[in-house]
N, C-alpha and C. Protein backbone atom coordinates (compact mmCIF):
# COMPACT_ATOMS: atom_id res chain seq x y z
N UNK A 1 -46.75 47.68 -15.44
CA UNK A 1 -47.45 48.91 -15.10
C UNK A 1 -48.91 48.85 -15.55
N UNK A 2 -49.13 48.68 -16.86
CA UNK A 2 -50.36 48.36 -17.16
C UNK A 2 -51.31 47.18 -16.80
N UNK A 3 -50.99 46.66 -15.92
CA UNK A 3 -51.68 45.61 -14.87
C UNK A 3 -51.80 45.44 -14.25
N UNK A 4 -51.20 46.49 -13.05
CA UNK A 4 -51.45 46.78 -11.98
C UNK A 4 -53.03 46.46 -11.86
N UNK A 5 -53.90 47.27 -12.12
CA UNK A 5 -55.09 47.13 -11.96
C UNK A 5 -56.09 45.91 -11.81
N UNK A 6 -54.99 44.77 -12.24
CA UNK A 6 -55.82 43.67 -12.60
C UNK A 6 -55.43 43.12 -12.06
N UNK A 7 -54.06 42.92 -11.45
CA UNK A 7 -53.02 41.99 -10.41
C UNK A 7 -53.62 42.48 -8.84
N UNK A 8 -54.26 43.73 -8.97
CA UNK A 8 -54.43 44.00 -7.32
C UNK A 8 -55.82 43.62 -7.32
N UNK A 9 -57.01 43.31 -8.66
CA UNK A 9 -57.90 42.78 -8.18
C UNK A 9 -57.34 40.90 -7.91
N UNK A 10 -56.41 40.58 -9.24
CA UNK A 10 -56.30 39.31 -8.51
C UNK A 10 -55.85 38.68 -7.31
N UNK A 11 -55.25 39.76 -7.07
CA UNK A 11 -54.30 39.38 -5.78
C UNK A 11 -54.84 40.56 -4.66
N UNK A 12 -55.56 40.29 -4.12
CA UNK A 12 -56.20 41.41 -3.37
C UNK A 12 -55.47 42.19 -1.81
N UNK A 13 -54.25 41.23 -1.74
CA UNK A 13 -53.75 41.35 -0.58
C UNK A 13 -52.60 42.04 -0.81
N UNK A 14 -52.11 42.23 -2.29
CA UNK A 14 -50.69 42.53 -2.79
C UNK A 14 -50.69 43.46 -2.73
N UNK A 15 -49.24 44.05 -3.08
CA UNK A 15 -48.89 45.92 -2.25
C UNK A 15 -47.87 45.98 -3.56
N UNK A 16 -47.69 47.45 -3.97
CA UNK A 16 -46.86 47.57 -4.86
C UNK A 16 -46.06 48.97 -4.66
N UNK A 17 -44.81 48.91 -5.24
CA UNK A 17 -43.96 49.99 -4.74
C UNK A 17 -43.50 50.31 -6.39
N UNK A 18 -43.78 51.58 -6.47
CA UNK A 18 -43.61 51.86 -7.61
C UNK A 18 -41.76 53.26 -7.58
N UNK A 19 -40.59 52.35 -7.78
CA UNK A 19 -39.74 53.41 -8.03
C UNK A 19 -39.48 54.37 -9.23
N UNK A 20 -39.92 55.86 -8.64
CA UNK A 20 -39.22 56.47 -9.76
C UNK A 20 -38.22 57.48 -9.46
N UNK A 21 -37.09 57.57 -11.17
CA UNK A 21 -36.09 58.72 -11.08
C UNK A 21 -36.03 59.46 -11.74
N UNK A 22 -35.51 60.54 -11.46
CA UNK A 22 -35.44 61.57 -11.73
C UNK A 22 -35.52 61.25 -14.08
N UNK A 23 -36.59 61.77 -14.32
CA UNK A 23 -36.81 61.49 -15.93
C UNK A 23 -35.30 61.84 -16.94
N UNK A 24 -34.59 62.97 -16.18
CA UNK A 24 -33.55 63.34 -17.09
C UNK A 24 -32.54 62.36 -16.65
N UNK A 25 -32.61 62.01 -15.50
CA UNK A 25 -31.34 60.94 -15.01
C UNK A 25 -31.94 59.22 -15.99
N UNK A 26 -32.83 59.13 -15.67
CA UNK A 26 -33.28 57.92 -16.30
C UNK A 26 -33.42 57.65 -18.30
N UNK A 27 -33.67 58.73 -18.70
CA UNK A 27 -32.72 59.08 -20.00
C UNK A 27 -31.23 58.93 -20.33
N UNK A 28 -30.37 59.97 -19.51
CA UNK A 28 -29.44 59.84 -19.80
C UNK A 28 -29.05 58.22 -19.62
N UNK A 29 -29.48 57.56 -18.66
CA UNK A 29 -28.94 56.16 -18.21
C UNK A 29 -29.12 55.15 -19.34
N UNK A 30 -30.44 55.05 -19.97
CA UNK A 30 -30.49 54.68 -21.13
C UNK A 30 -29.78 54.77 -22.07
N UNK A 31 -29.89 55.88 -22.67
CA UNK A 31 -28.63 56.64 -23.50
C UNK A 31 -27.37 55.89 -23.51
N UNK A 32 -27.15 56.25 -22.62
CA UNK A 32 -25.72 55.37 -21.50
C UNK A 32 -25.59 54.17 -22.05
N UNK A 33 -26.27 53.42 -22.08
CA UNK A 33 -26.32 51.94 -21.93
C UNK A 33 -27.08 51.14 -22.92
N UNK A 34 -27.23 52.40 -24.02
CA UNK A 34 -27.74 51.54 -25.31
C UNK A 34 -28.85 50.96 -25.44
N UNK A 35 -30.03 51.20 -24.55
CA UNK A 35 -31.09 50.31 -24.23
C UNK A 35 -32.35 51.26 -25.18
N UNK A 36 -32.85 49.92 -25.74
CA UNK A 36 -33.62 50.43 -26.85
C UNK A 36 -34.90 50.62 -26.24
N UNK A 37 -35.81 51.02 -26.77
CA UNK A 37 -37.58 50.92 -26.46
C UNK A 37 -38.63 51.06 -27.56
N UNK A 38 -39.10 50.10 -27.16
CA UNK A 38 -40.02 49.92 -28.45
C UNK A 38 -40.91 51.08 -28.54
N UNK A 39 -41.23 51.76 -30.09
CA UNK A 39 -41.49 52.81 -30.94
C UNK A 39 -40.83 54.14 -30.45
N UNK A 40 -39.77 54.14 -29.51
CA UNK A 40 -38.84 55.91 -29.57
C UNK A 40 -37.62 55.42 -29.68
N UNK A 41 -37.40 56.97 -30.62
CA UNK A 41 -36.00 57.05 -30.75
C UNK A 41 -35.07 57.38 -29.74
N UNK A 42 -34.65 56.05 -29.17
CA UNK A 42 -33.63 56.91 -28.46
C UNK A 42 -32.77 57.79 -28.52
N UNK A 43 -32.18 58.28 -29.43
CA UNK A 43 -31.54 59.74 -30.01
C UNK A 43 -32.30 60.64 -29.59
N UNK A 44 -33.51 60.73 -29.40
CA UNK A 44 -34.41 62.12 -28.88
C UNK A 44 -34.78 61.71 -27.73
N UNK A 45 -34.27 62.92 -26.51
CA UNK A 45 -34.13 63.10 -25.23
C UNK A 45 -35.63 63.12 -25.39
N UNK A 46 -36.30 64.35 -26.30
CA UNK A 46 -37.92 64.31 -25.70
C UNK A 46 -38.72 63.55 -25.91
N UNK A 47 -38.31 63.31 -26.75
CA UNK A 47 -39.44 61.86 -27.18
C UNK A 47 -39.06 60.57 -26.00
N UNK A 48 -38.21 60.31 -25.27
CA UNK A 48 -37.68 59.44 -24.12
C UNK A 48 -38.41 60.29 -22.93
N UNK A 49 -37.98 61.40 -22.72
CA UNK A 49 -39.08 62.28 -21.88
C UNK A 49 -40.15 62.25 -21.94
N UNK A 50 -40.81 62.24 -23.19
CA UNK A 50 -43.04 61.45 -23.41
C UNK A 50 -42.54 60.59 -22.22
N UNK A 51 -42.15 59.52 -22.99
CA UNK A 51 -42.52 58.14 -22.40
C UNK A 51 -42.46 57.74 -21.06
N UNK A 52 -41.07 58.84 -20.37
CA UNK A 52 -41.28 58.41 -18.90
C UNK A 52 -42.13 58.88 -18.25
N UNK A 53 -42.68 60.83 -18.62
CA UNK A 53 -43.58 61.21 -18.15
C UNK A 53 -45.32 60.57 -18.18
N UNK A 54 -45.29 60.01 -19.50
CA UNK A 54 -46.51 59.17 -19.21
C UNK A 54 -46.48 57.96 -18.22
N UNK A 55 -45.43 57.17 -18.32
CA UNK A 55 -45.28 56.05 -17.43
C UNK A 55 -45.43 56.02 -16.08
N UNK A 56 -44.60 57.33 -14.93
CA UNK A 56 -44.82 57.87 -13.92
C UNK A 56 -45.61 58.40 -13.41
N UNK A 57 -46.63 58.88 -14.52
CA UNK A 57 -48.09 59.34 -13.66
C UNK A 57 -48.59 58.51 -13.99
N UNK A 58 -49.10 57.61 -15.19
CA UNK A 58 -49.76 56.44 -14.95
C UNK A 58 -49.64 55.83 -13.93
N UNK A 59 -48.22 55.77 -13.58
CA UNK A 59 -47.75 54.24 -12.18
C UNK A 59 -48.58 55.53 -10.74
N UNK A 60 -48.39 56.74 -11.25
CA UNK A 60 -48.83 57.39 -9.57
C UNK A 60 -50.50 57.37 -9.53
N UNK A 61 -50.62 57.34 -10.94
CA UNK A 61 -52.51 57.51 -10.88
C UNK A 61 -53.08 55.70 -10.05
N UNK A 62 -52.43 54.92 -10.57
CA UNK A 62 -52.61 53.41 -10.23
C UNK A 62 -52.23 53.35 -8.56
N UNK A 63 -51.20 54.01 -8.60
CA UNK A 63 -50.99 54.05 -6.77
C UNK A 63 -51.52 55.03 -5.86
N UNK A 64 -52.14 55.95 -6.22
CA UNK A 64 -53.01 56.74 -5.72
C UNK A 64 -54.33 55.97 -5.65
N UNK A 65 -54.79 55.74 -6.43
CA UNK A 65 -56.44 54.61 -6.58
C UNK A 65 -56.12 53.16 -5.77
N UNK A 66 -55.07 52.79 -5.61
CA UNK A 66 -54.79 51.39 -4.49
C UNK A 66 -55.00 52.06 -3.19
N UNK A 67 -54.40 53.18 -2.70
CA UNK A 67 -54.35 53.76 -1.72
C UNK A 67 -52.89 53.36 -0.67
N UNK A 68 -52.59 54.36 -0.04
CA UNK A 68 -51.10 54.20 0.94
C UNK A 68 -50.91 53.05 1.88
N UNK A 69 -51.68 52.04 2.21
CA UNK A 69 -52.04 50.93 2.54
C UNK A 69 -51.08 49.54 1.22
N UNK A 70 -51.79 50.07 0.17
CA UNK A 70 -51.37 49.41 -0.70
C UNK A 70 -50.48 49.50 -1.70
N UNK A 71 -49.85 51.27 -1.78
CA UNK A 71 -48.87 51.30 -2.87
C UNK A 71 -48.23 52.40 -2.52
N UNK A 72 -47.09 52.12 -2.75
CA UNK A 72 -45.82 53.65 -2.26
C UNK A 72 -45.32 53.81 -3.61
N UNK A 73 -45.21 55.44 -3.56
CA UNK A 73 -44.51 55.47 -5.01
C UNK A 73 -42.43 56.14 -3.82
N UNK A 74 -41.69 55.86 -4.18
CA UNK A 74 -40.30 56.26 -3.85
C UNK A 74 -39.93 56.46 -4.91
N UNK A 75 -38.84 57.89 -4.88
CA UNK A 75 -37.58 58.23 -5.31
C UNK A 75 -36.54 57.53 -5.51
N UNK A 76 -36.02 57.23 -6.19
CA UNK A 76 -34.63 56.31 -6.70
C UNK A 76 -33.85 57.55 -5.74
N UNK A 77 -33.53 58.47 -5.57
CA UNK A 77 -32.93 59.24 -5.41
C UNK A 77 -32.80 59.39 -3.72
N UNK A 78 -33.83 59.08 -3.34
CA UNK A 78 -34.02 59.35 -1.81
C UNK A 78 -33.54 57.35 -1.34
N UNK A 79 -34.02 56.47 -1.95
CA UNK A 79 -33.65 55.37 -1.82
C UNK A 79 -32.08 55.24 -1.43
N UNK A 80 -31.28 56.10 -2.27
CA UNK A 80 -30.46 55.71 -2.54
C UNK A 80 -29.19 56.74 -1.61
N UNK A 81 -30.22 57.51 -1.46
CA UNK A 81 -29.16 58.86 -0.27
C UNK A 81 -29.78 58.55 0.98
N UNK A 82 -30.81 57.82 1.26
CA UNK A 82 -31.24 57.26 2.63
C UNK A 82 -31.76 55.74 2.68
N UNK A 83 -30.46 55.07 2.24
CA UNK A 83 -31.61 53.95 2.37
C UNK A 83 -31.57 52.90 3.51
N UNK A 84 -31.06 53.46 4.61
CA UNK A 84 -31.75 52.63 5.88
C UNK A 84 -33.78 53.27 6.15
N UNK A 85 -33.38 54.57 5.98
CA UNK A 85 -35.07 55.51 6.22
C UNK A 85 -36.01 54.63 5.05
N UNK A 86 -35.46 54.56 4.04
CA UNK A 86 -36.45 54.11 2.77
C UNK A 86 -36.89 52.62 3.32
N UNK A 87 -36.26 51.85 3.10
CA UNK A 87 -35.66 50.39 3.64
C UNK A 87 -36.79 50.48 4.80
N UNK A 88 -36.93 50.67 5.54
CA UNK A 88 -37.65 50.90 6.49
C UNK A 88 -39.03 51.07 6.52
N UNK A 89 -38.97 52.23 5.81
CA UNK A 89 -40.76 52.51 5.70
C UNK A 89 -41.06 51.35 4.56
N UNK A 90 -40.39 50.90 3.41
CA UNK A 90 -40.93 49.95 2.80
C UNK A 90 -41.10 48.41 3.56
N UNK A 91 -40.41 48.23 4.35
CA UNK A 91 -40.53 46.91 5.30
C UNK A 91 -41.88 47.54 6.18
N UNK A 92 -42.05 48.56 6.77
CA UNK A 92 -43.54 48.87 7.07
C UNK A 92 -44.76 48.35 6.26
N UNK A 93 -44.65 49.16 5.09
CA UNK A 93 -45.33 48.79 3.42
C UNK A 93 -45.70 47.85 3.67
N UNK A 94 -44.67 46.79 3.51
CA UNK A 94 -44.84 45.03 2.75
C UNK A 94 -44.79 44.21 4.55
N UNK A 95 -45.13 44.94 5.24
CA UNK A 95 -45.22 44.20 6.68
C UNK A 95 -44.28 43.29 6.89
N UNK A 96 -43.34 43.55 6.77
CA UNK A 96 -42.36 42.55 7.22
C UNK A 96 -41.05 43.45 7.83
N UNK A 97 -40.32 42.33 8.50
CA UNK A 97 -39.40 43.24 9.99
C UNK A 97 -38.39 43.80 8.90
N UNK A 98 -37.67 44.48 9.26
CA UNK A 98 -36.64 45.55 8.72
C UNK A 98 -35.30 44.66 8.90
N UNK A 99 -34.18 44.73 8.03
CA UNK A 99 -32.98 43.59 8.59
C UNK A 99 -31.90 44.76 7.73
N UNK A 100 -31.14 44.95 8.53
CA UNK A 100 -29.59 45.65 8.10
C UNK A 100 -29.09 44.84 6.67
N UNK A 101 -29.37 43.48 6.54
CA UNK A 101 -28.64 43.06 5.33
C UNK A 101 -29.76 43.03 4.05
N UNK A 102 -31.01 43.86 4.67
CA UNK A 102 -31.50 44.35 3.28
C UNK A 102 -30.38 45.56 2.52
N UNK A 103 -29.78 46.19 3.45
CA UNK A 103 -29.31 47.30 2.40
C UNK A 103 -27.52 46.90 1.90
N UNK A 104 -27.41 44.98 2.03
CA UNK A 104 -26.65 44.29 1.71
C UNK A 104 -26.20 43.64 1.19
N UNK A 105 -27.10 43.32 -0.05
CA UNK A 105 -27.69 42.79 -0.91
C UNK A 105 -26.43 42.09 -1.27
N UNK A 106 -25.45 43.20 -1.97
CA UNK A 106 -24.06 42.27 -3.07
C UNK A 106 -23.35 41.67 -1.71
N UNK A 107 -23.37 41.96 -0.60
CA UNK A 107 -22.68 40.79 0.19
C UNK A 107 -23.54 39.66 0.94
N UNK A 108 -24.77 39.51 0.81
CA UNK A 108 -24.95 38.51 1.16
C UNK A 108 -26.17 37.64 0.74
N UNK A 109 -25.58 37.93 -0.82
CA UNK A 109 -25.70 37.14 -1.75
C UNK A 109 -25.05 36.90 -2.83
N UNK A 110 -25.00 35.71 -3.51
CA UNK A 110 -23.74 34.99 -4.22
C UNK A 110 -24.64 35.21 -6.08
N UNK A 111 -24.25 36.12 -6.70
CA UNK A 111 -24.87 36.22 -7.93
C UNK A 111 -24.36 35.56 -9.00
N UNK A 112 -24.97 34.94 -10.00
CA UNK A 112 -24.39 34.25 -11.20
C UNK A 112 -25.07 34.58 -12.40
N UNK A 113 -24.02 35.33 -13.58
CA UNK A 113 -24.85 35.20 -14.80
C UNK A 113 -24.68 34.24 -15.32
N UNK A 114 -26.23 33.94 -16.06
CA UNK A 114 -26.89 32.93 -16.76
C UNK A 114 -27.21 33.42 -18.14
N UNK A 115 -27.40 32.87 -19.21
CA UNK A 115 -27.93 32.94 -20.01
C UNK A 115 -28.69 32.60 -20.44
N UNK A 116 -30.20 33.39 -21.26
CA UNK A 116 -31.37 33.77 -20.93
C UNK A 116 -31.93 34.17 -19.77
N UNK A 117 -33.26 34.16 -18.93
CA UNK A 117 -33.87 35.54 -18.25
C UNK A 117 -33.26 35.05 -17.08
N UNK A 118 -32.50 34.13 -16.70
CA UNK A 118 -32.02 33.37 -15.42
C UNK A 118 -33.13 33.15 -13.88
N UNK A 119 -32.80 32.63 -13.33
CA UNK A 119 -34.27 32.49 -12.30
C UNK A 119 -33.72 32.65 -10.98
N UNK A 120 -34.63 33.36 -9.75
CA UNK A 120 -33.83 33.21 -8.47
C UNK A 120 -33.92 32.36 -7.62
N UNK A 121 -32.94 32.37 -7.41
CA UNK A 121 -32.54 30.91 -6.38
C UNK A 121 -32.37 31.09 -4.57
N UNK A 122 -32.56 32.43 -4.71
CA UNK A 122 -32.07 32.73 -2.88
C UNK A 122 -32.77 33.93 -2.28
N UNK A 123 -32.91 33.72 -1.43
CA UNK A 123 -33.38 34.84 -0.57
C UNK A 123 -32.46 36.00 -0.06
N UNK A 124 -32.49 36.95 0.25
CA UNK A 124 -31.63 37.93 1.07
C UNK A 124 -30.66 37.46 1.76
N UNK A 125 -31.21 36.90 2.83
CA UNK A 125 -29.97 36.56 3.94
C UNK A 125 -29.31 35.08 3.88
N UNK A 126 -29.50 34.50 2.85
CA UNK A 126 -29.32 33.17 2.83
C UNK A 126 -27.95 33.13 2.09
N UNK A 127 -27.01 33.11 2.54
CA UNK A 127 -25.61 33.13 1.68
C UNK A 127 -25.05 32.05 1.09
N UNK A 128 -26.20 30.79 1.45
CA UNK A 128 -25.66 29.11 0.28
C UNK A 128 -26.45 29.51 -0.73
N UNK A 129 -27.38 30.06 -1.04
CA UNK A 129 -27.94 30.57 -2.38
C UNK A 129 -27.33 31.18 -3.28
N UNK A 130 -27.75 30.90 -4.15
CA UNK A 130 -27.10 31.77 -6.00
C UNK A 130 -28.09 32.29 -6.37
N UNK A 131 -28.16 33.57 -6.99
CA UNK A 131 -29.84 34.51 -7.56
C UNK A 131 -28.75 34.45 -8.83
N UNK A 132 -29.62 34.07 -9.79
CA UNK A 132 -29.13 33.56 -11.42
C UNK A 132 -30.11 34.86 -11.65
N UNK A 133 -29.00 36.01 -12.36
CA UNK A 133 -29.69 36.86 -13.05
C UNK A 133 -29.16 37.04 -14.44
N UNK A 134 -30.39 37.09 -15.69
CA UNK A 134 -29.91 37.10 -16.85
C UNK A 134 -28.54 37.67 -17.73
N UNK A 135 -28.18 36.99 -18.49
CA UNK A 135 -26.71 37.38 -18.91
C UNK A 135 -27.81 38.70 -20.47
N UNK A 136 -29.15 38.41 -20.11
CA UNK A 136 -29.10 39.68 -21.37
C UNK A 136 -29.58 40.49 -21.13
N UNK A 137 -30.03 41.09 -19.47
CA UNK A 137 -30.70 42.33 -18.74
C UNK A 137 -29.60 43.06 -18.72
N UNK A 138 -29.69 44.42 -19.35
CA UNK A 138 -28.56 45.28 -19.42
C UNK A 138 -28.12 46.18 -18.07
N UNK A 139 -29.18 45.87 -17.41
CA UNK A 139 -28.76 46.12 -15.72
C UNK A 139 -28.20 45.08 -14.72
N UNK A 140 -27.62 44.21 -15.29
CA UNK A 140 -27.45 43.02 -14.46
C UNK A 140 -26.17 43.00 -13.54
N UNK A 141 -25.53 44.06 -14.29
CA UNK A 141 -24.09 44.09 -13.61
C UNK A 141 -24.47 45.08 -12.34
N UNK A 142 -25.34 45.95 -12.24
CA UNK A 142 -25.76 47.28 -11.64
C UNK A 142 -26.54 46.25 -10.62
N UNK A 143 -27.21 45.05 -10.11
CA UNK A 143 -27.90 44.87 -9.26
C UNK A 143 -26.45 44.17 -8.88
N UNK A 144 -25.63 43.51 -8.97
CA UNK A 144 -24.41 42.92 -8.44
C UNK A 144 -23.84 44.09 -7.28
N UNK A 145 -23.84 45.00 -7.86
CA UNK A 145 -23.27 46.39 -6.89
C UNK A 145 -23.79 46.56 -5.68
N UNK A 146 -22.90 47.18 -4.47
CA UNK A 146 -23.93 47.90 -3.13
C UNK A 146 -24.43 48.69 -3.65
N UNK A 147 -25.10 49.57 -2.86
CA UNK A 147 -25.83 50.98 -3.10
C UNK A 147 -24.94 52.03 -3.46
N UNK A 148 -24.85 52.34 -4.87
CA UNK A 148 -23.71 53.62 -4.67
C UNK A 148 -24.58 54.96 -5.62
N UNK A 149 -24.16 56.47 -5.30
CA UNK A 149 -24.11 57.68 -5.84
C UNK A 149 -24.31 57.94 -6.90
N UNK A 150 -23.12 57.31 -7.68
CA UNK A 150 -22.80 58.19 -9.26
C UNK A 150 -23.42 58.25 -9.97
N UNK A 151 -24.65 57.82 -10.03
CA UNK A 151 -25.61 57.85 -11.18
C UNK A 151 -26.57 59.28 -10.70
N UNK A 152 -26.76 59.63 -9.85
CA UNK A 152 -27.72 60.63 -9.32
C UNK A 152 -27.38 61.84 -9.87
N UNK A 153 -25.80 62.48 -10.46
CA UNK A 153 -25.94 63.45 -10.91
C UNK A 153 -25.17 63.23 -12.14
N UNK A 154 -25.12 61.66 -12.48
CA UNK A 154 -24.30 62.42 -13.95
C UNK A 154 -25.18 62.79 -15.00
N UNK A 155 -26.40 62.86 -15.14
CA UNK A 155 -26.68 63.53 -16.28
C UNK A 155 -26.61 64.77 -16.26
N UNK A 156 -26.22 65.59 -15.03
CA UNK A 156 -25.91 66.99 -15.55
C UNK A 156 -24.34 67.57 -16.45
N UNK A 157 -23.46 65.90 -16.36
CA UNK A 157 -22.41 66.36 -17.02
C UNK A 157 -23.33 65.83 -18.75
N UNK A 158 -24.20 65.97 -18.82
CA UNK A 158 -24.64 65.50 -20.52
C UNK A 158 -25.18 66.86 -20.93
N UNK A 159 -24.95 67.23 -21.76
CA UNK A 159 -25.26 68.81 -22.28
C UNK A 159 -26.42 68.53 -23.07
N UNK A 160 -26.53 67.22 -23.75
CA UNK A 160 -27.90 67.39 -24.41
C UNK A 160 -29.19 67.18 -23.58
N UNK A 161 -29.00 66.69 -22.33
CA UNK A 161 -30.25 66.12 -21.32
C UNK A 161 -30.36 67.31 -20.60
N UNK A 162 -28.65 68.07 -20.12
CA UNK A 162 -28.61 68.98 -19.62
C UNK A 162 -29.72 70.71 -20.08
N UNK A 163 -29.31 70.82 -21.14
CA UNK A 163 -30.04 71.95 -21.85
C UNK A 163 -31.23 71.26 -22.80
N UNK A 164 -31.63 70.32 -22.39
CA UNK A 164 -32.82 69.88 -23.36
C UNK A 164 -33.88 70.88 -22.58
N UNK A 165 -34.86 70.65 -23.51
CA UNK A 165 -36.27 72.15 -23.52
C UNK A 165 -37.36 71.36 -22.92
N UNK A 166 -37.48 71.37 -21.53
CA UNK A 166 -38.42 70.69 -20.79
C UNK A 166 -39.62 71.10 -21.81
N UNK A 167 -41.08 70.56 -21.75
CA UNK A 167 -42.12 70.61 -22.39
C UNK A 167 -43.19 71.03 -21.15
N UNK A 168 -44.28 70.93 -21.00
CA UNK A 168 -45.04 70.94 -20.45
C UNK A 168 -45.60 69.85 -19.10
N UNK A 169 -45.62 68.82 -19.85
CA UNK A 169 -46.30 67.67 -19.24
C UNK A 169 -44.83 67.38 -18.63
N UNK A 170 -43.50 67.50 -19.00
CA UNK A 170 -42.11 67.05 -18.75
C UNK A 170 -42.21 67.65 -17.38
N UNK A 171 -42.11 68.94 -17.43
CA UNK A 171 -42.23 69.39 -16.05
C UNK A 171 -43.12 69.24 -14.78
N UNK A 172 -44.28 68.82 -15.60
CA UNK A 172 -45.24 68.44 -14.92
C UNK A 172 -45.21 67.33 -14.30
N UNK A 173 -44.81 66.53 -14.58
CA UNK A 173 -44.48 65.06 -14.49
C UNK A 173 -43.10 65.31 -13.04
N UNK A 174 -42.10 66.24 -13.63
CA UNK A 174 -40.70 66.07 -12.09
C UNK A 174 -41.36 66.89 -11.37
N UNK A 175 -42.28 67.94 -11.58
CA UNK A 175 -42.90 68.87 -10.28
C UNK A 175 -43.40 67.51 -9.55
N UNK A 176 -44.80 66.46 -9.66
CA UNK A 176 -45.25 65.70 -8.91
C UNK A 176 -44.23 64.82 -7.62
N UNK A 177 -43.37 64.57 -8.48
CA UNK A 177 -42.21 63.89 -7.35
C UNK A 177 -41.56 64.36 -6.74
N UNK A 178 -41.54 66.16 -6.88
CA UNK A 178 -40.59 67.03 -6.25
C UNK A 178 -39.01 67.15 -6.67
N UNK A 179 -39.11 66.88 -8.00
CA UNK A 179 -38.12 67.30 -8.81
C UNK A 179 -37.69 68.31 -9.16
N UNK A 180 -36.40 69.08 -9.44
CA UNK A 180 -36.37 70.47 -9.42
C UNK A 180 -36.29 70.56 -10.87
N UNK A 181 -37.13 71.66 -11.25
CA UNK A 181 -37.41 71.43 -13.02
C UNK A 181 -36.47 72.29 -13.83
N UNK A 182 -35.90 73.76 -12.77
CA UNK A 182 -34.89 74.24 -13.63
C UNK A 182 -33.69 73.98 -13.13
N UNK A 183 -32.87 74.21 -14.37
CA UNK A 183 -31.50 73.38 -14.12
C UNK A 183 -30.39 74.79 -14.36
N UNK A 184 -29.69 75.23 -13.23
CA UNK A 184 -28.53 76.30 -13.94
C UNK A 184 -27.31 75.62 -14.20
């Protein structure tokens, strides 16, 4: 994120797609999954809330200044409840043709964990390929998967993410993406 700025002067032709989700869903997921971050406590929802809200307008201030030519910011959320529409306009994005077995990923491709950061070996549609993804990325099992749901609303079964005390900038931050900020 913090280099964007310097990767699009080096690379002047490059396009960047910046996904974001919903801040309380992307907490709880953490949470979830034990994943640490350097200087917050993960035990505090708001203090995890700073960090994404700074991160997401940083990434939108950087993709706003590239311009729509050069950077899309998407919804995890809309990706994932439309993603032939998403899929689509991002193959617009990155100029390249649109293919049904983009939104096919765990079938037609052959995944292997590795240990350490593992390296990829295959393209999309190429099914003699192996994509070696690290045995210590705590999402590694989650890119093996098709596209599925369940993550989009379980943090409303979490009572502490659930009734946590949005802040200012917190709200400010899910208003920009069109997030709904109160929760009944």
């Amino acid at each position: 994120l913090n280099y964007i700025p310097e990767l699009s002067r080096m690379f002047p032709r490059s396009k960047f797609v910046h996904v974001v989700r919903d801040g309380r869903a992307a907490v709880n997921s953490l949470v979830d999954r034990g994943v640490s971050i350097k200087d917050v406590n993960v035990s505090d929802a708001g203090q995890m809330m700073d960090r994404w809200a700074r991160f997401v307008l940083r990434a939108k201030h950087h993709c706003d200044r590239l311009g729509p030519s050069r950077c899309t910011s998407i919804r995890y959320e809309d990706l994932v409840l439309h993603p032939t529409q998403k899929a689509r306009e991002l193959a617009r994005l990155l100029e390249i043709d649109f293919s049904d077995a983009m939104l096919r990923h765990a079938e037609a491709v052959r995944f292997e964990v590795v240990e350490g950061n593992g390296s990829n070996g295959a393209t999309g549609e190429n099914r003699n390929k192996v994509v070696q993804l690290s045995g210590t990325e705590r999402t590694t099992v989650q890119v093996q998967k098709p596209i599925y749901k369940d993550s989009l609303t379980k943090w409303l079964r979490n009572e502490q993410i659930r009734g946590m005390k949005l802040e200012v900038h917190h709200a400010r931050a899910l208003e920009v993406f069109n997030y709904t900020v109160k929760v009944i």
